[in-house]
N, C-alpha and C. Protein backbone atom coordinates (compact mmCIF):
# COMPACT_ATOMS: atom_id res chain seq x y z
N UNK A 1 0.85 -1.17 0.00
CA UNK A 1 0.00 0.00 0.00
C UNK A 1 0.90 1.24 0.00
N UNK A 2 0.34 2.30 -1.10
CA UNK A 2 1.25 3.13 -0.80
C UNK A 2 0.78 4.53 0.12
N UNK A 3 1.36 4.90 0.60
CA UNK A 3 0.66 5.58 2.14
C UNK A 3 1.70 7.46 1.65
N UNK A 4 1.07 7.94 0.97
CA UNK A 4 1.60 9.21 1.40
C UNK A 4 1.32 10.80 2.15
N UNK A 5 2.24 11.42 3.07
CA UNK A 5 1.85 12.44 3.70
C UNK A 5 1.96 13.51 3.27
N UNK A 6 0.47 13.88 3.43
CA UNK A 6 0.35 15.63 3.52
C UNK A 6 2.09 16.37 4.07
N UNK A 7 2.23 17.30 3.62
CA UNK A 7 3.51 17.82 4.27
C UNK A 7 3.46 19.08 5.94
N UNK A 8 2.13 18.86 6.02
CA UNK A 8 1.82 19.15 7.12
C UNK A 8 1.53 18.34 8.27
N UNK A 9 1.01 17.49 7.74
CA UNK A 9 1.36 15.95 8.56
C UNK A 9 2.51 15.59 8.99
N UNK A 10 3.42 15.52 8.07
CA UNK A 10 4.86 15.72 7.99
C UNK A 10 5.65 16.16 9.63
N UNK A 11 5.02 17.27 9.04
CA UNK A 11 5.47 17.91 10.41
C UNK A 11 5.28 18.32 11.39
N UNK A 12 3.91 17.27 11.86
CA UNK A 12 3.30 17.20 12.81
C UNK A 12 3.51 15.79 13.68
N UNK A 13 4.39 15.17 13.19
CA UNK A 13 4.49 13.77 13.45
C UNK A 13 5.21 13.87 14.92
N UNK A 14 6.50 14.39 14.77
CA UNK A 14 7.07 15.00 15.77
C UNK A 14 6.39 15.24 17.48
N UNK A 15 5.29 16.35 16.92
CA UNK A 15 4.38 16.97 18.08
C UNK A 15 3.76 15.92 18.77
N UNK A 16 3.38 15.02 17.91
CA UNK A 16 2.29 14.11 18.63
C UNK A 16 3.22 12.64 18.77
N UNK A 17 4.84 12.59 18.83
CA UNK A 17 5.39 11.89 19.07
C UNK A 17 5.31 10.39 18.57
N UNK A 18 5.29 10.86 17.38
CA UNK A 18 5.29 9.34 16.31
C UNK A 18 6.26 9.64 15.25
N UNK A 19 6.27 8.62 14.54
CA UNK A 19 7.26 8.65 13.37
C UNK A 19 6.13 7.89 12.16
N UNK A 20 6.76 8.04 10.98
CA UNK A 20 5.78 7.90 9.97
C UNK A 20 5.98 6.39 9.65
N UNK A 21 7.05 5.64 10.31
CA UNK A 21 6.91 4.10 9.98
C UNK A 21 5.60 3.67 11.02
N UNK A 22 5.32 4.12 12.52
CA UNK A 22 4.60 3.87 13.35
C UNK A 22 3.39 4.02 12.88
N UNK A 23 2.86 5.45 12.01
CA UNK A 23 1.61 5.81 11.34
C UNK A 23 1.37 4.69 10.32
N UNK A 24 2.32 4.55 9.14
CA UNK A 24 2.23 3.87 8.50
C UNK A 24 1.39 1.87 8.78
N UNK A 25 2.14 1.43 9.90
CA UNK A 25 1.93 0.59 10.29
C UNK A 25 0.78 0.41 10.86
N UNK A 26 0.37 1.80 11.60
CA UNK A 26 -1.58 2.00 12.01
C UNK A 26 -2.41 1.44 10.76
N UNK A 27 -1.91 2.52 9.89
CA UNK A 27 -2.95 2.37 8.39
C UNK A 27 -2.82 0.81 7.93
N UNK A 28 -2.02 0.23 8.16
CA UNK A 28 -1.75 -1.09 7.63
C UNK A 28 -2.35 -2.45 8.22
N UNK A 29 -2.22 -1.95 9.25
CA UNK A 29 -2.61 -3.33 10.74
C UNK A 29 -4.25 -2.37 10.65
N UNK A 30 -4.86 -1.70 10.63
CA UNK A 30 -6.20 -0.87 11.05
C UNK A 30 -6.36 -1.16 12.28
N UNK A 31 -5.62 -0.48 13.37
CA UNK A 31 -5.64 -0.43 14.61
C UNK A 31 -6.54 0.27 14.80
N UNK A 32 -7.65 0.42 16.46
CA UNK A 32 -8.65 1.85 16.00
C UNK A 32 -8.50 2.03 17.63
N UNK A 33 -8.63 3.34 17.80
CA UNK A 33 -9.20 3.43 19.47
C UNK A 33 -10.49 4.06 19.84
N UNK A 34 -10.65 3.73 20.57
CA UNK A 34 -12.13 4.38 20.61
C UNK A 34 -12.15 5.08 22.33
């Protein structure tokens, strides 16, 4: 799957203390929280 970020996303990854392999891997596995 190819998964690409907004470039504001980008650089928001940081703030909310993730990295884009971690996001990536959300979208992939469809983890959810509720």
């Amino acid at each position: 799957m190819a998964i690409k970020f907004h470039p504001h996303a980008r650089e928001r990854l940081w703030e909310r203390g993730t990295s884009e392999n971690e996001v990536i891997k959300t979208v992939e596995t469809g983890e959810r929280f509720s």
